[in-house]
Protein backbone atom coordinates (compact mmCIF):
# COMPACT_ATOMS: atom_id res chain seq x y z
CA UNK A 1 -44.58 4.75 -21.46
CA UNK A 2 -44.93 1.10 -21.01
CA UNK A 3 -42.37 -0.79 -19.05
CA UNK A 4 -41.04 -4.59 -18.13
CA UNK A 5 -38.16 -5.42 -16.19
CA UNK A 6 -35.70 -4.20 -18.19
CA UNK A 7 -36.71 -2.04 -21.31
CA UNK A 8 -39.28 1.14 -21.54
CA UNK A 9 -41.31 1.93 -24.89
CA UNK A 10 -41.73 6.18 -25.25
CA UNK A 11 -42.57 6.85 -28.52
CA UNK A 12 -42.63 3.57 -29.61
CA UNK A 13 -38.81 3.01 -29.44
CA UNK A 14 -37.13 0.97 -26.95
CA UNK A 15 -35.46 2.54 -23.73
CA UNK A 16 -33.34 0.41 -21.39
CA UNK A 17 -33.81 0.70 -17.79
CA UNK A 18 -32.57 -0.24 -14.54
CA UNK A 19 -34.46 -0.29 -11.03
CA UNK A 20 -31.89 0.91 -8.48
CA UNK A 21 -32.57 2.46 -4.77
CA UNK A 22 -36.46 1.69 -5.41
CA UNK A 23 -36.84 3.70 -8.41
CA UNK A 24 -36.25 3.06 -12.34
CA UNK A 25 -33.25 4.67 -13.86
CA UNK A 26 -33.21 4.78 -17.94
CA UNK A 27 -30.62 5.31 -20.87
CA UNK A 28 -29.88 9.08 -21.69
CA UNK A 29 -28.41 7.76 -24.70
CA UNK A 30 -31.90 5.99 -25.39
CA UNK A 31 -33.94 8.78 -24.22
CA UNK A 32 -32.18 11.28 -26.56
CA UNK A 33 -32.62 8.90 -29.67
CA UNK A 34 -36.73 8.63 -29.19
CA UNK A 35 -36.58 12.37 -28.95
CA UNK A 36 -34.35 13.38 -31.66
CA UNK A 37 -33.84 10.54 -34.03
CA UNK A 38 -29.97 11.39 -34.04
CA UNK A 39 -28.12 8.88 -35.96
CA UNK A 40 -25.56 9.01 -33.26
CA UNK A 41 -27.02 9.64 -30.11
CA UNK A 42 -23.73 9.06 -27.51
CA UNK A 43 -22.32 12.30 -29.73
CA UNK A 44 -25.52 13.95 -29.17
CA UNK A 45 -25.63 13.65 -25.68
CA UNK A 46 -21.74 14.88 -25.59
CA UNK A 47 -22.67 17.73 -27.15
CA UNK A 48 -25.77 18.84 -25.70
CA UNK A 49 -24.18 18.34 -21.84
CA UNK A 50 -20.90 20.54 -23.31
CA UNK A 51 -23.48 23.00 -25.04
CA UNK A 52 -25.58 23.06 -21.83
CA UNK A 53 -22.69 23.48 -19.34
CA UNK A 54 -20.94 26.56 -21.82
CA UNK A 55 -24.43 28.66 -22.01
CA UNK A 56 -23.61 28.79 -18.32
CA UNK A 57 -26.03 25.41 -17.20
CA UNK A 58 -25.67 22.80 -14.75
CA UNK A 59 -23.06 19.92 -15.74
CA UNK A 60 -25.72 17.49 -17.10
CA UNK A 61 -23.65 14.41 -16.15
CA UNK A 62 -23.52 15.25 -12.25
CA UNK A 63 -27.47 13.75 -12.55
CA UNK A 64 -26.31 11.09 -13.72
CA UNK A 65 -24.75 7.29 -12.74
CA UNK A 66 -23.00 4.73 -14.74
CA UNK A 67 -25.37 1.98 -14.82
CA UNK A 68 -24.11 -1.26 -17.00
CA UNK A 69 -26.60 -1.99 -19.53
CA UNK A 70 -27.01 -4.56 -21.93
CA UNK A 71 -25.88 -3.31 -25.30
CA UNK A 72 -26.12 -4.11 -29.65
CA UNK A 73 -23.08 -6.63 -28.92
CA UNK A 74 -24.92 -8.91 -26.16
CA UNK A 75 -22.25 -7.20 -23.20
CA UNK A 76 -23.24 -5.07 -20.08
CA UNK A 77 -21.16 -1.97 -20.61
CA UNK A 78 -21.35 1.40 -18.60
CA UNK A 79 -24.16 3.74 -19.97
CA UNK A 80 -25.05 6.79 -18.34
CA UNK A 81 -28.58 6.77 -16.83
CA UNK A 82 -31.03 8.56 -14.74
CA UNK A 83 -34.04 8.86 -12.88
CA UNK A 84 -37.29 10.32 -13.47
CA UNK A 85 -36.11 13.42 -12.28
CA UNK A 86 -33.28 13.96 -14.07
CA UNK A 87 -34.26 12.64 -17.27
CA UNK A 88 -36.79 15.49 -17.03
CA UNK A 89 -34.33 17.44 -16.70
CA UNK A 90 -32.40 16.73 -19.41
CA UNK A 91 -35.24 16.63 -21.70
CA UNK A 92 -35.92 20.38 -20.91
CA UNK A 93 -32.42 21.29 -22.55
CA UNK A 94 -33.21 19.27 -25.79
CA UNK A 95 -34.11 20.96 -28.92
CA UNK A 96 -36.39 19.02 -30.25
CA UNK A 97 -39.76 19.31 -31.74
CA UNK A 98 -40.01 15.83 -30.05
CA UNK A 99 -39.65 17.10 -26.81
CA UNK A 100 -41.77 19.94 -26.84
CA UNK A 101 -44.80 17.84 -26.05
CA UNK A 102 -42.94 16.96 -22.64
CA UNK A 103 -41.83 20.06 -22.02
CA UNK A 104 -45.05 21.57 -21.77
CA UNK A 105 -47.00 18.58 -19.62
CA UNK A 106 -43.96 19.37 -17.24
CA UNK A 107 -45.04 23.08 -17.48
CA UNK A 108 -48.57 21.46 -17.01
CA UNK A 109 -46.93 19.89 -13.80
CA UNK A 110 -45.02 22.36 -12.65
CA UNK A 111 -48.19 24.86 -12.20
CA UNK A 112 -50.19 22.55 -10.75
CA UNK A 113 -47.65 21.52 -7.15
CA UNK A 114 -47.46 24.85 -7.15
CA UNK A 115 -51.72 25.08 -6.97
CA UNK A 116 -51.48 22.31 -4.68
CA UNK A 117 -49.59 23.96 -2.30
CA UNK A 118 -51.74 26.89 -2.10
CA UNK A 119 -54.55 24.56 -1.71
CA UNK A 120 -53.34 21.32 -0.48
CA UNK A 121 -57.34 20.23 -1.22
CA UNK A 122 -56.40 19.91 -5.09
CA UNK A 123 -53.99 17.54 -4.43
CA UNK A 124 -56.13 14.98 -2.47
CA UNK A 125 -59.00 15.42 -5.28
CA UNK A 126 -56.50 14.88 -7.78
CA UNK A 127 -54.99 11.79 -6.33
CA UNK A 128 -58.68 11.00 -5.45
CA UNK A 129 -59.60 11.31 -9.70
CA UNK A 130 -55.98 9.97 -10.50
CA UNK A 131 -57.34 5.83 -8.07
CA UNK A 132 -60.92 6.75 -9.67
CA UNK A 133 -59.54 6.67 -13.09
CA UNK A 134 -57.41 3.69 -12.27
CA UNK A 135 -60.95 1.58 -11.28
CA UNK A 136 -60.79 2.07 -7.49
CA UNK A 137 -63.42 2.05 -5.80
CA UNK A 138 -65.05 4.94 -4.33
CA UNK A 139 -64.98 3.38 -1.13
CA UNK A 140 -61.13 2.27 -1.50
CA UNK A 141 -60.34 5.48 -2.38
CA UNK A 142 -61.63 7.37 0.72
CA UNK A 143 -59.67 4.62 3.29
CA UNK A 144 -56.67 5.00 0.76
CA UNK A 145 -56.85 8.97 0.98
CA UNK A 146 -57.24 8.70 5.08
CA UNK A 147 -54.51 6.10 5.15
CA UNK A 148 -52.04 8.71 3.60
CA UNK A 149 -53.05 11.19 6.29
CA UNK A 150 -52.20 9.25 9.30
CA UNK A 151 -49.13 8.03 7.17
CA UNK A 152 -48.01 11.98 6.87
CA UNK A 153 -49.00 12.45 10.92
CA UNK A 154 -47.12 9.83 11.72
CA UNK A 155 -43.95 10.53 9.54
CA UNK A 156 -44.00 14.19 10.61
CA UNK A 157 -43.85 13.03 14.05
CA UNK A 158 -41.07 11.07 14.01
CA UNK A 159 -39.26 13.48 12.33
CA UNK A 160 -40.06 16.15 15.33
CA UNK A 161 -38.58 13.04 17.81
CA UNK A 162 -34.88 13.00 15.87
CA UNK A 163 -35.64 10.34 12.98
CA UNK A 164 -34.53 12.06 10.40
CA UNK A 165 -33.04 9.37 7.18
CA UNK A 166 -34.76 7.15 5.22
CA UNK A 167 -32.89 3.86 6.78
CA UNK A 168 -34.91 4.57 10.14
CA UNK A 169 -38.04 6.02 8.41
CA UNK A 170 -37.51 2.32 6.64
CA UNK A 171 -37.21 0.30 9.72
CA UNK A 172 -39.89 1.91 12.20
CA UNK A 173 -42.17 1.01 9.30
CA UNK A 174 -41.23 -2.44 9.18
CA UNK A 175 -41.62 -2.60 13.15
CA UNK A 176 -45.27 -1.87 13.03
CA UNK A 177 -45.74 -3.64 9.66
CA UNK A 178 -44.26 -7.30 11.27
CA UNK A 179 -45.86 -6.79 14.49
CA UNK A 180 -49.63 -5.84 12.72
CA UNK A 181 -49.40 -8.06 9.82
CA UNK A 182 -46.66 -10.62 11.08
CA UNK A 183 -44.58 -9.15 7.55
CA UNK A 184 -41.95 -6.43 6.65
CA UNK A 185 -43.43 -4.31 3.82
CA UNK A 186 -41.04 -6.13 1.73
CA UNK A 187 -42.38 -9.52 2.68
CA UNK A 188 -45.51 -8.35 2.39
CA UNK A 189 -44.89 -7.22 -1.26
CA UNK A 190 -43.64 -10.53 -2.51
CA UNK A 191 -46.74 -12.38 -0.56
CA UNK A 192 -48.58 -10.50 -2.74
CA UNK A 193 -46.30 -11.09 -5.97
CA UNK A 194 -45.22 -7.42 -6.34
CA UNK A 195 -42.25 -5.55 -7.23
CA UNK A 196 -41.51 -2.05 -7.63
CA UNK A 197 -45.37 -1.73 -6.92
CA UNK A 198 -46.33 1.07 -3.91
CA UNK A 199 -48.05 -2.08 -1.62
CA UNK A 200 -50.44 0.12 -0.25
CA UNK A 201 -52.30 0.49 -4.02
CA UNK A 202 -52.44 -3.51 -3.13
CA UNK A 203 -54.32 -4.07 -0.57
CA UNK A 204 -57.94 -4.30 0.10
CA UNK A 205 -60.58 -2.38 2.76
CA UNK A 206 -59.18 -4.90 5.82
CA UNK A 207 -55.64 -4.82 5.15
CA UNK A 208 -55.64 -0.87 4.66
CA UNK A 209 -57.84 -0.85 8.24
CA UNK A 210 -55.51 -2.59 9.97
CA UNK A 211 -52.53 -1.02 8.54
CA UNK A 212 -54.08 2.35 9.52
CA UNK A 213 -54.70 1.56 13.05
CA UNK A 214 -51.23 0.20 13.79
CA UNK A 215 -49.97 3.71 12.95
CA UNK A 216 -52.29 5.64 13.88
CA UNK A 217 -51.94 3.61 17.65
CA UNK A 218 -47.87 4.11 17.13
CA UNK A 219 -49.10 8.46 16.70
CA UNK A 220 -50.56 8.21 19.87
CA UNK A 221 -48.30 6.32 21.87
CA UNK A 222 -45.18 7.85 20.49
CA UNK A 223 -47.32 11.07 21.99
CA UNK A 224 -48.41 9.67 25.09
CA UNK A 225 -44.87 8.18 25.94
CA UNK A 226 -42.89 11.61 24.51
CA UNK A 227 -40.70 9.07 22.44
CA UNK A 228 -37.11 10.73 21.55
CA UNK A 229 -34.53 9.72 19.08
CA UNK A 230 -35.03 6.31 16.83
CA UNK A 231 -34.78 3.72 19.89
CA UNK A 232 -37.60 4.87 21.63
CA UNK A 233 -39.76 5.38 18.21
CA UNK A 234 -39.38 2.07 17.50
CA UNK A 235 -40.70 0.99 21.02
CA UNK A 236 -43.64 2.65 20.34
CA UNK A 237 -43.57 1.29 16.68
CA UNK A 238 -43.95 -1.99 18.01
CA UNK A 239 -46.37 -1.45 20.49
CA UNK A 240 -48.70 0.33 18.29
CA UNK A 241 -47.77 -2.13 15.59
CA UNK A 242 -48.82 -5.35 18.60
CA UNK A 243 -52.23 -3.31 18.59
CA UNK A 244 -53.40 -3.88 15.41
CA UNK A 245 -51.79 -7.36 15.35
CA UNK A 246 -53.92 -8.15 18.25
CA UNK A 247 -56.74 -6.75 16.51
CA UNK A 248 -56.27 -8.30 13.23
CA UNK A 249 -56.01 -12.02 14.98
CA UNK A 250 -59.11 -11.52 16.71
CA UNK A 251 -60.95 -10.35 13.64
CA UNK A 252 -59.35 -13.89 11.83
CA UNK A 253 -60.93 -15.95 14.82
CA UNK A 254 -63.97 -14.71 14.16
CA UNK A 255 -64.25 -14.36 10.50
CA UNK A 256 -62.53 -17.72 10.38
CA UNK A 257 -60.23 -16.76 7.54
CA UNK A 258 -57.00 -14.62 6.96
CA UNK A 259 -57.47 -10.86 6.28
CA UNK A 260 -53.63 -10.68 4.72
CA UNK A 261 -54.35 -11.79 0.82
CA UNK A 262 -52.48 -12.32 -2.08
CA UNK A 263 -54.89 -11.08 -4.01
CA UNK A 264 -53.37 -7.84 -5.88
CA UNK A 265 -54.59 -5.02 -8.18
CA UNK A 266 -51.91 -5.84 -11.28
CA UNK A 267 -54.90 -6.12 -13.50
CA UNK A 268 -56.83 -3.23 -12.81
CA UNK A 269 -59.72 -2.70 -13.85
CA UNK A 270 -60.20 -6.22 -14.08
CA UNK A 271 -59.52 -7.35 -10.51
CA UNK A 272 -61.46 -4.52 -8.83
CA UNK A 273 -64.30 -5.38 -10.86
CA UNK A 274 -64.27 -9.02 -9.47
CA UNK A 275 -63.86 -7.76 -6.26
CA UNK A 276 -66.88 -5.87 -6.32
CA UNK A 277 -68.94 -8.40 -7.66
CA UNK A 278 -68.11 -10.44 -5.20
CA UNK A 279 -68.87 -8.16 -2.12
CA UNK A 280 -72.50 -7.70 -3.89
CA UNK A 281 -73.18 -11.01 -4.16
């Protein structure tokens, strides 16, 4: 699937999308016409949530939300949409040659969390093949890989303190990401000219240094000072944060030049490779 800001190609037909809540939600109605070639799609999609819902199924439209979309007259009119989730979902109860091929890589999926649980080790070398494929470095990968680590300490630990929603997961981040890098992660996204883009895929060996040690610090001192409930988290978010600032400034002074950079990975491989010719030069 290839995507721009507002359509999808699967199958080499056009899907509209929408990003909403930081993740992409796309046409049913669109989705159902790559898969089925129905000459009326809407009519398809009534039928297969009232044929679902009477073989005793989940009511398909309660995964839904009524996006406006840009339809064949030029308006923005209500279409019902969903995320990756639930469009997977919804595939899995059409019956379509079409979809077969998508029904089994989410088989293919499906087996594999479940070996990943088991043996959380498969999931690391996996993600580790998944960057490696991508052009990563091998060296990139392995800070990458540790920086998700102390990410997953430090999330788990806030949640054993009483921060427990997204919102504050959100803002404690943002605490140790403005006092390390003097930038919210979503300042720090557009600095670098991203979007929807996971920034952490985006930034080179300094940036994910320094981003580790300002939570990995904020671990330890969340530890150290027995932190409870969001206020005193995010005390300890900025401390930990002012660490790594610290750190990061003197590094600067004596490199004599930033280590935030605009420079991205949109063009991988093309950028890593330029990267890497220049460290070996």
């Amino acid at each position: 699937m290839e995507q721009n800001n507002s359509l999808a190609i699967f199958q080499g037909k056009e899907i509209r999308k929408d990003w909403l809540n930081n993740e992409w939600y796309f046409s049913v109605v669109d989705i159902i016409w790559a898969l089925t070639d129905s000459a009326d799609p809407k009519d398809y999609w009534y039928r297969l949530k009232k044929r679902e819902l009477d073989s005793g199924g989940v009511e398909l439209s309660t995964i839904c939300r009524q996006l406006k979309l840009m339809a064949e007259d030029g308006k923005m009119r209500e279409t019902d949409c969903a995320n990756t989730e639930g469009i997977f979902r919804i595939i899995q109860s059409v019956p379509s040659p079409k979809a077969e091929p998508m029904k089994l890589w989410l088989a293919k999926v499906g087996y594999e969390r479940i070996q990943e649980i088991e043996n959380p080790e498969l999931a690391q070398t996996r993600m580790k093949e998944i960057y490696k494929a991508k052009g990563y470095s091998d060296d990139w990968i392995e800070k990458r890989v540790r920086g998700i680590a102390i990410r997953d300490e430090l999330t788990d630990e806030w949640g054993k303190r009483g921060v427990k929603n997204d919102k504050e997961f959100a803002i404690l981040t943002a605490e140790i990401s403005k006092a390390a890098f003097g930038m919210t992660p979503s300042e720090y996204k557009q600095f670098k000219g991203l979007k929807q883009e996971n920034l952490r895929d985006h930034m080179n060996d300094l940036e994910l240094i320094f981003n580790m040690l300002g939570e990995r610090v904020s671990t330890e001192i969340t530890r150290k000072e027995d932190a409870k409930g969001f206020n005193e988290c995010k005390e300890a978010s900025k401390k930990g944060g002012k660490i790594a600032g610290n750190a990061r400034k003197e590094t600067e002074k004596e490199l004599g030049r930033p280590i935030t950079s605009k420079e991205n990975y949109l063009d991988k491989p093309e950028s890593l490779k330029r990267i890497e010719l220049k460290k070996k030069k």
